[in-house]
N, C-alpha and C. Protein backbone atom coordinates (compact mmCIF):
# COMPACT_ATOMS: atom_id res chain seq x y z
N UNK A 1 -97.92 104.78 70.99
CA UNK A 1 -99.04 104.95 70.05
C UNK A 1 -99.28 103.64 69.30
N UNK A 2 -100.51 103.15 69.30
CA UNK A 2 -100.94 102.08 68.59
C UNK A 2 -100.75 102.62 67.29
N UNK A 3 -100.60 101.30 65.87
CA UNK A 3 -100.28 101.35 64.74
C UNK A 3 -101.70 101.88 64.45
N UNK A 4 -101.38 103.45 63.70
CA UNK A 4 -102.93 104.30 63.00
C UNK A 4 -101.96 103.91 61.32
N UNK A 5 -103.31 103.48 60.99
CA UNK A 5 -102.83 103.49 59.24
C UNK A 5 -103.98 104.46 58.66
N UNK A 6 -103.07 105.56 57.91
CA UNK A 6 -104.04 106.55 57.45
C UNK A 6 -103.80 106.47 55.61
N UNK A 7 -104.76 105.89 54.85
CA UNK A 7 -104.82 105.89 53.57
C UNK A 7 -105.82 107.03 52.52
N UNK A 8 -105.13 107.57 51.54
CA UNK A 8 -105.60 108.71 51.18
C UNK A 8 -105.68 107.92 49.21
N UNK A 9 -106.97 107.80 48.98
CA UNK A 9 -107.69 107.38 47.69
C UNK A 9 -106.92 108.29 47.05
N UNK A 10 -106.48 108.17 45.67
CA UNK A 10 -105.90 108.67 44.18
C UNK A 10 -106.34 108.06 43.08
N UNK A 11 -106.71 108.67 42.58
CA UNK A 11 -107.17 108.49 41.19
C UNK A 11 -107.56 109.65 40.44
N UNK A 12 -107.30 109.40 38.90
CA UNK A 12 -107.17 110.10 37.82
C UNK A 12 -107.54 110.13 36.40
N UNK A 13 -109.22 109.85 37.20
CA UNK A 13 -110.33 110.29 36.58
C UNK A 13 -111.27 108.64 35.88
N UNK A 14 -110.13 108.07 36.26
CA UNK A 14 -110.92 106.50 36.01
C UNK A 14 -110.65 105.57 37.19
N UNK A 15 -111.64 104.28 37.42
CA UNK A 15 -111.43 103.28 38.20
C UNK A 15 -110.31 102.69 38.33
N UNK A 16 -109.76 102.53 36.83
CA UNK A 16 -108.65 101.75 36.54
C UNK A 16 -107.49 102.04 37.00
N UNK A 17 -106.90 103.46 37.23
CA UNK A 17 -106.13 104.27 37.74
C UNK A 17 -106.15 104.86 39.51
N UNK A 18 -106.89 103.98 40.36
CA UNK A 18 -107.37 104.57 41.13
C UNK A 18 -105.96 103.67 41.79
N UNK A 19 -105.46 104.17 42.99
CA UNK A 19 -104.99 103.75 44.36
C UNK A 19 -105.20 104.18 45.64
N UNK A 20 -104.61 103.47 46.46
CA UNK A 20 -104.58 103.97 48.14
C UNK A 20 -103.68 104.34 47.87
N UNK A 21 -103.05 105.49 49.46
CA UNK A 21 -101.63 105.60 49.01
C UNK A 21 -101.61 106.15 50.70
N UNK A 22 -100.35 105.29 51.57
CA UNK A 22 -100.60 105.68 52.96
C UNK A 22 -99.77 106.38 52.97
N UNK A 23 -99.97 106.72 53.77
CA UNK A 23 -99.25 108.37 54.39
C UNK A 23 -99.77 108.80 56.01
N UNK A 24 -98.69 109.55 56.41
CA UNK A 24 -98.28 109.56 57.71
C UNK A 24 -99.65 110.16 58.25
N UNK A 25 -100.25 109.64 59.60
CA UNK A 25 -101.29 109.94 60.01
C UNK A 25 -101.23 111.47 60.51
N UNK A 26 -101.31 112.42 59.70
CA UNK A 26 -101.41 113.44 60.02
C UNK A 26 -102.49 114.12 59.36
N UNK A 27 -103.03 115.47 60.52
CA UNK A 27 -104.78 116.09 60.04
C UNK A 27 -104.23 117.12 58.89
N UNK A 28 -102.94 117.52 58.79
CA UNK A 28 -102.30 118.47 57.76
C UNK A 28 -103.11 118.20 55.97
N UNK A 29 -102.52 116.68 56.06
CA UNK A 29 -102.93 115.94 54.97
C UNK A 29 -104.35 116.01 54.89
N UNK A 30 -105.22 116.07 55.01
CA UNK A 30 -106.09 115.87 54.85
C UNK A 30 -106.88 116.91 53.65
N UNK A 31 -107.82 116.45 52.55
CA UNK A 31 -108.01 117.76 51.70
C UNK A 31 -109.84 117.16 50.89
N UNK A 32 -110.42 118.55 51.29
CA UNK A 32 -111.92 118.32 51.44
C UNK A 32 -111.91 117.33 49.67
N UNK A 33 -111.32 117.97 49.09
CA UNK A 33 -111.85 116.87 47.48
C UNK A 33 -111.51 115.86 47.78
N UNK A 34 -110.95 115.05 48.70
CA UNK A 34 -110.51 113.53 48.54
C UNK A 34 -111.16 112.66 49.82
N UNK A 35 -110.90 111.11 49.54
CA UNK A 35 -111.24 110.44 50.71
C UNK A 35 -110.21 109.63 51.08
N UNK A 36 -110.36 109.51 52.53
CA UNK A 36 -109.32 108.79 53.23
C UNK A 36 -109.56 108.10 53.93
N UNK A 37 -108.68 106.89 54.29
CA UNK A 37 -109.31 105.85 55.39
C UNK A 37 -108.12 106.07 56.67
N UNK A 38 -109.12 105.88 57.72
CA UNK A 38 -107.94 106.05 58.65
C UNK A 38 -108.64 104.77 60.25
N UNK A 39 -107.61 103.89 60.41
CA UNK A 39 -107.60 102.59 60.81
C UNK A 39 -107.05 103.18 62.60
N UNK A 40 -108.07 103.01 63.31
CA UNK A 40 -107.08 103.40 64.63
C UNK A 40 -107.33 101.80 65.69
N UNK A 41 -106.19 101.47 65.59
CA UNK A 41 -106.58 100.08 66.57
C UNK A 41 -107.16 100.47 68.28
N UNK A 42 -107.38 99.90 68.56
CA UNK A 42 -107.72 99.78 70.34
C UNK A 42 -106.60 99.39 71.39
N UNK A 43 -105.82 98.35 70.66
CA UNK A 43 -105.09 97.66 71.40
C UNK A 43 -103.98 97.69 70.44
N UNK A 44 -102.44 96.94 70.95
CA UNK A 44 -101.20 96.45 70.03
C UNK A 44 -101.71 95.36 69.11
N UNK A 45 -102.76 94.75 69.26
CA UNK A 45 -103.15 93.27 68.30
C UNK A 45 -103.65 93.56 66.71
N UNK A 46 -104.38 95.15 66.66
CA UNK A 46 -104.82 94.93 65.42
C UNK A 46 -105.99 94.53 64.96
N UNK A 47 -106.24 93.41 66.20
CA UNK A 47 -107.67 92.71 65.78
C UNK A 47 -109.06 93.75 65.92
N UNK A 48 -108.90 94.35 66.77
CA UNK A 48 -109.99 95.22 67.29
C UNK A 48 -109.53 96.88 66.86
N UNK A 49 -111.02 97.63 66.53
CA UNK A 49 -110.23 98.74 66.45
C UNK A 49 -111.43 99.71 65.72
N UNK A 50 -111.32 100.56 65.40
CA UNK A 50 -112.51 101.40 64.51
C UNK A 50 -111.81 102.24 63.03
N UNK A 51 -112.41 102.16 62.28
CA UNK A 51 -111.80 102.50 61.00
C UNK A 51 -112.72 103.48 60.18
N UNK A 52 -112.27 104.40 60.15
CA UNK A 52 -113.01 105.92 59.79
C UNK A 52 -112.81 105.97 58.45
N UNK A 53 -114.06 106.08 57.27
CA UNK A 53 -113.88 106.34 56.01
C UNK A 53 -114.46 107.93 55.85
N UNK A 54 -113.70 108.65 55.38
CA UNK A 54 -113.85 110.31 55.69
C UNK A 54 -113.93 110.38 54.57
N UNK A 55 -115.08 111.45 54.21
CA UNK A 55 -115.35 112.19 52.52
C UNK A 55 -115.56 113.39 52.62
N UNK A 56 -114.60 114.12 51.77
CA UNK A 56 -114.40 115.14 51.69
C UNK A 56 -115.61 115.76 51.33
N UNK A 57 -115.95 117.46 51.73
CA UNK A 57 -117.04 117.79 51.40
C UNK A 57 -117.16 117.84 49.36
N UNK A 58 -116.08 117.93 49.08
CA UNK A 58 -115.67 118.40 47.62
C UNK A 58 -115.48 117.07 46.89
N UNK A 59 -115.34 115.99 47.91
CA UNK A 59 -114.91 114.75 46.88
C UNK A 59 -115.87 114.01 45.90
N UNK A 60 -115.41 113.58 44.92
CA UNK A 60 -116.55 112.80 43.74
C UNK A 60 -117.00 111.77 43.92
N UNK A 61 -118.50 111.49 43.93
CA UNK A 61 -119.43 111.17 44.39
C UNK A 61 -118.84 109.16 44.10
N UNK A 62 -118.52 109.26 43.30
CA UNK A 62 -117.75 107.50 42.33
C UNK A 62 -116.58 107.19 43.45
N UNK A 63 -115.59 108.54 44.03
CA UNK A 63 -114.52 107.63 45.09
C UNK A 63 -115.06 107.48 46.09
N UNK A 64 -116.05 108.29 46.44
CA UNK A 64 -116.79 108.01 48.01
C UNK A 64 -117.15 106.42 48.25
N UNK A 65 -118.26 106.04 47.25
CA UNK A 65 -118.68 104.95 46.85
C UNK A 65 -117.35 103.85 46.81
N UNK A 66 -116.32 103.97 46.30
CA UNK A 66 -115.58 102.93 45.52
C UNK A 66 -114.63 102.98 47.26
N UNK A 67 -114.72 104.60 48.15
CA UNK A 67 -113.52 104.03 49.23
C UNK A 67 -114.34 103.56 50.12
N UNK A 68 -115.14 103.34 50.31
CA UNK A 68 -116.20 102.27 51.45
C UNK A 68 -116.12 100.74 50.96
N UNK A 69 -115.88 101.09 49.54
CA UNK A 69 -115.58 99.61 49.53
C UNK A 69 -114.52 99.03 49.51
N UNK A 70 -113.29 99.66 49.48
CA UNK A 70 -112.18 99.33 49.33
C UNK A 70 -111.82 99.33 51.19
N UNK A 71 -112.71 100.09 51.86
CA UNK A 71 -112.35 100.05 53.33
C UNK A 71 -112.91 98.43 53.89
N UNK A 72 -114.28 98.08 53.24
CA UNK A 72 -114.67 97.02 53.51
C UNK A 72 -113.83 95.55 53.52
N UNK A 73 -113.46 95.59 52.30
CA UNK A 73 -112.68 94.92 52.09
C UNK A 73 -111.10 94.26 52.64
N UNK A 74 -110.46 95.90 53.26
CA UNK A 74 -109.13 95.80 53.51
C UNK A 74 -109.63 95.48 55.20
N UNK A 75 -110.48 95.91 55.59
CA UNK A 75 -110.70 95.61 57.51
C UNK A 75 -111.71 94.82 57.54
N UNK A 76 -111.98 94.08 56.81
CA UNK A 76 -113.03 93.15 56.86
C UNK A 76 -113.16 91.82 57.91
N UNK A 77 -113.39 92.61 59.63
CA UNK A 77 -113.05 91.91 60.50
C UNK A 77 -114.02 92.25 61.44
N UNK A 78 -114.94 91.06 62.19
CA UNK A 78 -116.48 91.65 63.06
C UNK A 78 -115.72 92.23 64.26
N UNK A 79 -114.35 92.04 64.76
CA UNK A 79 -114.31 93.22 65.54
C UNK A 79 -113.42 94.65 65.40
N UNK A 80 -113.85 95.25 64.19
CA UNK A 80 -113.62 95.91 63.84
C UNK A 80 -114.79 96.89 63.40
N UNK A 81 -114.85 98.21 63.83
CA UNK A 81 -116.36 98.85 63.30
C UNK A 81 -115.69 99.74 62.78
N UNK A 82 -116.64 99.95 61.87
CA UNK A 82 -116.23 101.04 60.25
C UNK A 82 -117.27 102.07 60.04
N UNK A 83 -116.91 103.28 60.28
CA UNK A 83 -117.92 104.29 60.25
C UNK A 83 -117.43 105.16 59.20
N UNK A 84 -118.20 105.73 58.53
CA UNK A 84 -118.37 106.89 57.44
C UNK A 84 -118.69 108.17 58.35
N UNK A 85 -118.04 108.70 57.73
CA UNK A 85 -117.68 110.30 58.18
C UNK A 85 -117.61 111.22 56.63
N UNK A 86 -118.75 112.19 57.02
CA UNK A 86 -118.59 113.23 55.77
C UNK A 86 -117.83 114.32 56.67
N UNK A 87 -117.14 115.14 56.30
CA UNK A 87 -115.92 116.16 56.53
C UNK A 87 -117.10 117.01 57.40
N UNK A 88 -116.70 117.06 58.69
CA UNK A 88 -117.42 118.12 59.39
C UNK A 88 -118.18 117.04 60.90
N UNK A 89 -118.30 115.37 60.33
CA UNK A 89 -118.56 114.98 61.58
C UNK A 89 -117.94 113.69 62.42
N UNK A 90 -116.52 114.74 62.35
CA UNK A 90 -115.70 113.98 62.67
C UNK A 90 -115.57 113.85 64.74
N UNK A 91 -115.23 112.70 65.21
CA UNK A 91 -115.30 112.72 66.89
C UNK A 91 -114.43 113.09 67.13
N UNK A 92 -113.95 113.69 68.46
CA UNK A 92 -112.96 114.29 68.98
C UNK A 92 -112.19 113.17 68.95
N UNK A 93 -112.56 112.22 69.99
CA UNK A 93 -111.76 111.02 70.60
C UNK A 93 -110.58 110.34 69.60
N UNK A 94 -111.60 109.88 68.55
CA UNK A 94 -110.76 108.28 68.26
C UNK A 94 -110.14 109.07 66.66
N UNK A 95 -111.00 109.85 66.19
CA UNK A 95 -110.47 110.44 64.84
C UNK A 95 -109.70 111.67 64.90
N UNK A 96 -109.71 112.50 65.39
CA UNK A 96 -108.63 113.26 65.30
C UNK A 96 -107.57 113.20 66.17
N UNK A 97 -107.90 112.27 67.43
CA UNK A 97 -106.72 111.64 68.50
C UNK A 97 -105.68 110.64 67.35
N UNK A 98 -106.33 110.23 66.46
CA UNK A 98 -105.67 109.21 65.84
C UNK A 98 -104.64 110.06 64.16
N UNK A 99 -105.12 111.03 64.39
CA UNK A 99 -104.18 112.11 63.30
C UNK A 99 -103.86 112.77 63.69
N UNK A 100 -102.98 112.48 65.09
CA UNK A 100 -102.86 113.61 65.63
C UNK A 100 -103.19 114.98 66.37
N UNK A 101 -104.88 115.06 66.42
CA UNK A 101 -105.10 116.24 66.59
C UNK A 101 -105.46 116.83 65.32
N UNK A 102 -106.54 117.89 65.76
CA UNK A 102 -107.20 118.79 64.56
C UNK A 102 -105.92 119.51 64.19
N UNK A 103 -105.72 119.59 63.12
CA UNK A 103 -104.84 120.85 62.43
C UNK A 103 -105.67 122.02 61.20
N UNK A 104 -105.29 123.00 60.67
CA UNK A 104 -106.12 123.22 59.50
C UNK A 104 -105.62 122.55 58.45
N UNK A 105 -106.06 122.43 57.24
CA UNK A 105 -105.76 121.71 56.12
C UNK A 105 -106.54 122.20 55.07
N UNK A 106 -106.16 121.85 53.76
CA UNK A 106 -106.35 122.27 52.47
C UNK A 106 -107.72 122.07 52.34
N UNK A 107 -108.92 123.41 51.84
CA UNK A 107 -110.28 122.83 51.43
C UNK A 107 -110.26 122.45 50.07
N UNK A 108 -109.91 123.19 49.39
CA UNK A 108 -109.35 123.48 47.94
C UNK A 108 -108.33 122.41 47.22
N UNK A 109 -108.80 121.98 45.92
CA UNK A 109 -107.56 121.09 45.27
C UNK A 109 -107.46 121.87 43.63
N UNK A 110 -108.16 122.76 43.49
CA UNK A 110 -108.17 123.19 42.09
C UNK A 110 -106.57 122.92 41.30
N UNK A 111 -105.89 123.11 42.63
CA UNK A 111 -104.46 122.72 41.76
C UNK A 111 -104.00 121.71 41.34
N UNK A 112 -104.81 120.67 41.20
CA UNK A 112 -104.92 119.46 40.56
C UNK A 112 -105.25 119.60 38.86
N UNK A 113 -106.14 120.86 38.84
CA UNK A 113 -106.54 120.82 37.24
C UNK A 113 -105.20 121.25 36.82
N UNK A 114 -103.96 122.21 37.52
CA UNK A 114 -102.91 122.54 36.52
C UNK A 114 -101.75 121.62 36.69
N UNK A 115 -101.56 120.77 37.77
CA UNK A 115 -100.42 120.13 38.17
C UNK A 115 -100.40 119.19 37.07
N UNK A 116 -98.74 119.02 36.57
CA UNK A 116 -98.26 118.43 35.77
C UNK A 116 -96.70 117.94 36.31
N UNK A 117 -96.67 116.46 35.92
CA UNK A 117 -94.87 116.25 36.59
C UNK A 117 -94.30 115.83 35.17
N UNK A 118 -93.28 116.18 35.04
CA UNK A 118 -92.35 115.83 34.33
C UNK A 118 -91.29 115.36 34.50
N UNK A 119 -90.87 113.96 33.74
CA UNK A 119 -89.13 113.25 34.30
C UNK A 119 -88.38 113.76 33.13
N UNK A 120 -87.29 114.26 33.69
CA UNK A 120 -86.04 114.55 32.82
C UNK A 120 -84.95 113.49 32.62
N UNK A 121 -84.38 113.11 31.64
CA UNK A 121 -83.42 112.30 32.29
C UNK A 121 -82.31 111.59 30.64
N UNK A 122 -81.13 111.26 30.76
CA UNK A 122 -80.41 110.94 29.48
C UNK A 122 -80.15 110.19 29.61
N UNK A 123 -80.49 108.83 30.28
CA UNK A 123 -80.49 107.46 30.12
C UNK A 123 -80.41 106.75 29.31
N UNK A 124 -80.80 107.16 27.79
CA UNK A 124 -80.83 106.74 26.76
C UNK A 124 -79.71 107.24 25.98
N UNK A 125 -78.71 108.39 26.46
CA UNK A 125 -78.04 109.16 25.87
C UNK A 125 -78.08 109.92 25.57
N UNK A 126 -79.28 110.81 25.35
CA UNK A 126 -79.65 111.65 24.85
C UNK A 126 -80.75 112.41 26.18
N UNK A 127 -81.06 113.56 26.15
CA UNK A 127 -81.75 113.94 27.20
C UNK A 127 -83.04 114.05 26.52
N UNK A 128 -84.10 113.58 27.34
CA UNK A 128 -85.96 113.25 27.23
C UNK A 128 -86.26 113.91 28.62
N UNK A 129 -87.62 114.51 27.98
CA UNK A 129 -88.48 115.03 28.96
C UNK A 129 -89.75 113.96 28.52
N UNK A 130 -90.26 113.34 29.44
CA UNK A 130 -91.73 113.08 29.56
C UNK A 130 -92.28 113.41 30.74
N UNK A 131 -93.67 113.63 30.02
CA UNK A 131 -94.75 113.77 30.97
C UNK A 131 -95.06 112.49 32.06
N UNK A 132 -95.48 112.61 33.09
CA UNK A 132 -96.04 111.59 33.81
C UNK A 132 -97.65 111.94 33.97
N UNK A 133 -98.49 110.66 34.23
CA UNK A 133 -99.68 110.25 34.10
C UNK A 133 -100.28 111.64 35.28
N UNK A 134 -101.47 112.17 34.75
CA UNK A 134 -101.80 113.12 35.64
C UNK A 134 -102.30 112.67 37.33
N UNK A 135 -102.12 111.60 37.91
CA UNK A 135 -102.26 111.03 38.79
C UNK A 135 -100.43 110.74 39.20
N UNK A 136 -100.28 110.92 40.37
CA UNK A 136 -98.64 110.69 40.90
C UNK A 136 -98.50 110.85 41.99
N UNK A 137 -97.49 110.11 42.56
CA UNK A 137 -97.18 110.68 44.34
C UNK A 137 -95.52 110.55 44.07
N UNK A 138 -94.97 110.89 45.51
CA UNK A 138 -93.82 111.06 45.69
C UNK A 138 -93.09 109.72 45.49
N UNK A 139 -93.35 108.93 44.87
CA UNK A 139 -92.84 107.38 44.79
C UNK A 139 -92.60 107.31 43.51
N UNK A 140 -92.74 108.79 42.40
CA UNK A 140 -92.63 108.66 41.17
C UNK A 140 -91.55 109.29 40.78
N UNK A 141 -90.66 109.79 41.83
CA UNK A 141 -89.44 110.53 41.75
C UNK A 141 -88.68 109.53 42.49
N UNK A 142 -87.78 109.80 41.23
CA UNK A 142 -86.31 109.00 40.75
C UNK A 142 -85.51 109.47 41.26
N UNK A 143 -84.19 108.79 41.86
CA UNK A 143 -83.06 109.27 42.39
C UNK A 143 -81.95 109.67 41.66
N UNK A 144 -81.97 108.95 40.27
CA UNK A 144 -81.05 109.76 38.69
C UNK A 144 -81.97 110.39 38.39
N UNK A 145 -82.87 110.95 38.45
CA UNK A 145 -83.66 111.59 37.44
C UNK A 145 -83.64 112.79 37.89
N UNK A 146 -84.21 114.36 37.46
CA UNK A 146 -84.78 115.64 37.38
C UNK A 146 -86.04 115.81 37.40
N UNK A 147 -87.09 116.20 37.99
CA UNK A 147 -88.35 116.13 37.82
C UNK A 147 -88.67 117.44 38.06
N UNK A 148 -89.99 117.89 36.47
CA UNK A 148 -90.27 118.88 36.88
C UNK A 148 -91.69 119.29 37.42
N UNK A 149 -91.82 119.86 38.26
CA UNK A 149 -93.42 119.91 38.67
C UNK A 149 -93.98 121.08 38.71
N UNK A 150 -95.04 121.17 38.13
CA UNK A 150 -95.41 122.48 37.84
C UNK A 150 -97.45 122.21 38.98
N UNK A 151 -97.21 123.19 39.88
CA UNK A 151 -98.49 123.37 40.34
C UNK A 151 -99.74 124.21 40.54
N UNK A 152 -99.58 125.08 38.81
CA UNK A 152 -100.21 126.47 38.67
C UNK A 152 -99.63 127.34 39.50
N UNK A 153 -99.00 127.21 40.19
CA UNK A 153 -98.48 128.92 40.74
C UNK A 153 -97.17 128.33 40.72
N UNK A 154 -96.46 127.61 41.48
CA UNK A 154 -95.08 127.48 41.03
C UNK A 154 -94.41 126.47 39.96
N UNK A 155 -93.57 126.50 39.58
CA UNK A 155 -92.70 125.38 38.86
C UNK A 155 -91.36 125.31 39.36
N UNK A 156 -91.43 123.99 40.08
CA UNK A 156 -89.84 123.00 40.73
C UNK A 156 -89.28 122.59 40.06
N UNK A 157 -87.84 122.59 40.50
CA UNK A 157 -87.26 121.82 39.64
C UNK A 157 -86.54 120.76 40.44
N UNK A 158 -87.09 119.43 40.84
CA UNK A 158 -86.39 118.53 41.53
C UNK A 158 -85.14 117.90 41.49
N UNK A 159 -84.64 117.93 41.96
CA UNK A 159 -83.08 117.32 42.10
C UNK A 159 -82.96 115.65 42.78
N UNK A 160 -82.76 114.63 41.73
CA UNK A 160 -82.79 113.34 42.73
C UNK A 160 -81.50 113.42 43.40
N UNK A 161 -81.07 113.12 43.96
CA UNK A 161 -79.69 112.64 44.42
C UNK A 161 -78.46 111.93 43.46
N UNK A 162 -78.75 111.62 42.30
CA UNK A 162 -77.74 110.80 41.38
C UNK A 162 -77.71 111.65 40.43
N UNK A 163 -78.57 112.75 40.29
CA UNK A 163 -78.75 113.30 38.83
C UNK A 163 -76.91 113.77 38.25
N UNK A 164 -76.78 114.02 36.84
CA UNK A 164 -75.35 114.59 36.83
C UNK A 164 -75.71 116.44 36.41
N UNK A 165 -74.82 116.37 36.37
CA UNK A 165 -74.79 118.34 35.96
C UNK A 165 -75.11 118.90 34.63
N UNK A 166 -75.12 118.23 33.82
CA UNK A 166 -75.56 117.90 32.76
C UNK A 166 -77.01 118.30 32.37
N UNK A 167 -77.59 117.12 32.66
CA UNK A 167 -78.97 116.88 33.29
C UNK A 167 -79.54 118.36 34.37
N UNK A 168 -78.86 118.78 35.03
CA UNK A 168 -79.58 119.66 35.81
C UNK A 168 -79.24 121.11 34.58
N UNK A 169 -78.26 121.35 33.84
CA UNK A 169 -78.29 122.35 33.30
C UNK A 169 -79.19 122.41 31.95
N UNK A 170 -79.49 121.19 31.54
CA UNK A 170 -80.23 121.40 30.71
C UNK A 170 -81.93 121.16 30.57
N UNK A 171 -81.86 120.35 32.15
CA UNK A 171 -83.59 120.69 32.95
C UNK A 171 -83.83 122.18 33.12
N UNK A 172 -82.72 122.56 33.56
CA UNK A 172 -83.41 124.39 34.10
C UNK A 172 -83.33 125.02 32.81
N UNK A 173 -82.98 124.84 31.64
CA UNK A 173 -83.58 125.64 30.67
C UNK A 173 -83.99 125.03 30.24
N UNK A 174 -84.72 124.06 30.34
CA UNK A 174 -86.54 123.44 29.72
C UNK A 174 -87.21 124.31 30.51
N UNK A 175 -87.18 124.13 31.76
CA UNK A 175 -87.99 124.82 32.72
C UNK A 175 -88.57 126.25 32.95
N UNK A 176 -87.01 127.09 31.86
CA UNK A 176 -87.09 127.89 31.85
C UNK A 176 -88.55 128.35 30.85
N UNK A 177 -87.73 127.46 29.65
CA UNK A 177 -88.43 127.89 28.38
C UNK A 177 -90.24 127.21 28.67
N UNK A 178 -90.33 126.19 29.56
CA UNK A 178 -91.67 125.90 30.03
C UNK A 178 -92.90 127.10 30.50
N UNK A 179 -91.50 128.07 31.62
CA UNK A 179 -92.51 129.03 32.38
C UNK A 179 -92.85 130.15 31.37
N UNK A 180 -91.74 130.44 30.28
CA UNK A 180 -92.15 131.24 29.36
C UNK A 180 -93.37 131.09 27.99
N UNK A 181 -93.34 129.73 27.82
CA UNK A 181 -94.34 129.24 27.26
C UNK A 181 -95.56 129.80 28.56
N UNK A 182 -95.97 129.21 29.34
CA UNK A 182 -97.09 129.47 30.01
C UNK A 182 -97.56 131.11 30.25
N UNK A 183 -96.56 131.33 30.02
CA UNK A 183 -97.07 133.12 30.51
C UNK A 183 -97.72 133.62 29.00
N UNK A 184 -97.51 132.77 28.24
CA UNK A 184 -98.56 133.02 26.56
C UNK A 184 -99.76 132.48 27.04
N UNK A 185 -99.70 130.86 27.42
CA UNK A 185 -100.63 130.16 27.41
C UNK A 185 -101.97 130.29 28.61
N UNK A 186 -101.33 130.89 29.48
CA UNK A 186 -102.14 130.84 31.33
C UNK A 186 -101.43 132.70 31.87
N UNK A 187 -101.41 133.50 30.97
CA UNK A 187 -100.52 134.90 31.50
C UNK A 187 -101.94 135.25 33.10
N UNK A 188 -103.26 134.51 33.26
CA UNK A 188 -103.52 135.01 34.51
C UNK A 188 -102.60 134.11 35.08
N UNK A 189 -102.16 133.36 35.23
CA UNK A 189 -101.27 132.09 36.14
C UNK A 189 -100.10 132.43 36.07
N UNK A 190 -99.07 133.36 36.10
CA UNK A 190 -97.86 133.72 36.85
C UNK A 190 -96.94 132.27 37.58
N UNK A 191 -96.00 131.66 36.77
CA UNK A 191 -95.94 130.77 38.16
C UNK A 191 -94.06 131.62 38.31
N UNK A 192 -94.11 130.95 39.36
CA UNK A 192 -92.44 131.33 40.62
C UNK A 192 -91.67 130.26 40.73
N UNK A 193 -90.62 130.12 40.18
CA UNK A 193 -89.11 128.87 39.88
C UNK A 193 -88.46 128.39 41.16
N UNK A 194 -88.64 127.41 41.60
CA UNK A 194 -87.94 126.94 42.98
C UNK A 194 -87.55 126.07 42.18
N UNK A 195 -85.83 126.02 42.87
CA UNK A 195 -84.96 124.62 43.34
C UNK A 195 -85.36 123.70 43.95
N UNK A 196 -85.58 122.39 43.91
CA UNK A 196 -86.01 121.43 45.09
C UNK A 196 -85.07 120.32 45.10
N UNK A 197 -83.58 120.33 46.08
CA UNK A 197 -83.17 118.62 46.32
C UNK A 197 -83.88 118.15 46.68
N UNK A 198 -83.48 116.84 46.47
CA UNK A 198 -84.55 115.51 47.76
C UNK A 198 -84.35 116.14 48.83
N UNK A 199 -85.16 115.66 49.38
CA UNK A 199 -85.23 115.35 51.18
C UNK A 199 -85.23 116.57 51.42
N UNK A 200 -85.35 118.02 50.69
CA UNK A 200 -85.57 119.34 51.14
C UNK A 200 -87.08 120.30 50.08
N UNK A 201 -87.52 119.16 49.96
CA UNK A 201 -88.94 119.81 49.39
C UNK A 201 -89.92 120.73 50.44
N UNK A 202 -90.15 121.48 50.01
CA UNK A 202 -91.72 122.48 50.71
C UNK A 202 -92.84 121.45 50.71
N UNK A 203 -93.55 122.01 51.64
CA UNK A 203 -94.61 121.19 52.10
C UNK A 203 -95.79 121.87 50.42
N UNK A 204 -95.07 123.15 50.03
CA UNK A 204 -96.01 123.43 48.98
C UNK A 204 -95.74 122.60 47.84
N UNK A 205 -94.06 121.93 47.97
CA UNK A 205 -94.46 120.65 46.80
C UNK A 205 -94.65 119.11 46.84
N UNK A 206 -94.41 118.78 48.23
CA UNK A 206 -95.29 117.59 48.60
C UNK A 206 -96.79 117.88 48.47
């Protein structure tokens, strides 16, 4: 398989905050509110190749705009052709050969309005919970740290690999006292308590 680079736009609610963020060329990933670029070469060289900027039917009208240009920019090569794709006219051949194949995937992101991460951690000596920026990927979890993630229906409780016992007993009753707070605050929103080590997360919390 020739090198497919598949990049998926993030941002959180301003320009300033915006990134790419690549991820494995798969059609799973894919989710109608967002846009993604996806680079499929022709050959092993790179030089040649076609590069698909896909917009979600749901995505905001400012990343559409801002990922054509950020596609321009990053393949900015005459033998290279760059086509825009709104969600629905996508080619058999070169775009979904290049993710693998059609899969179904997420239309829906509403769970973006409740998702919240939180780092746990006593580094300082003392144990702190902060919030992280409502924009995040999996590159924001720490290998000492506890992280908690809450995605309107469930709340995780991540486990890095270094964390001590400590730290994990006194994350799960934040967590606790978190889900009980919410059932005042969101009682239609019910959420459900999962464990998560590394490297054994659900695809529902990636």
């Amino acid at each position: 398989n020739n090198k497919v680079e598949f990049y998926h736009l993030r941002s959180n609610g301003s320009a300033l905050c915006t990134r790419m963020i690549q991820v494995n060329p798969d059609a799973l990933l894919l989710n109608s509110a967002f846009c993604y670029i996806l680079n499929v070469p022709f050959n092993n060289d790179d030089e040649t190749g076609i590069v698909y900027v896909w917009i979600g039917s749901k995505a905001d009208s400012e990343e559409a705009r801002l990922v054509e240009e950020i596609a321009e920019e990053m393949f900015n090569n005459p033998w290279i052709s760059l086509q825009v794709l709104n969600e629905g006219e996508e080619p058999d051949n070169f775009f979904w050969v290049g993710i693998g194949g059609k899969k179904p995937y997420d239309t829906n992101a509403d769970y973006m309005n409740y998702t919240r991460l939180f780092r746990c951690s006593n580094e300082k000596g003392y144990f702190t919970i902060s919030e992280k920026c409502t924009d995040f990927c999996q590159d924001d979890l720490a290998d000492d740290d506890i992280m908690i993630l809450d995605n309107g229906e469930q709340v995780f409780l991540w486990l890095g690999t270094r964390c001590s016992q400590v730290e994990i007993k006194l994350a799960y009753k934040s967590a606790q006292v978190y889900i009980q707070h919410l059932r005042v605050k969101q009682p239609e929103r019910p959420r459900k308590f999962f464990f998560t080590p590394k490297n054994k997360e659900s695809r529902r919390f990636t």
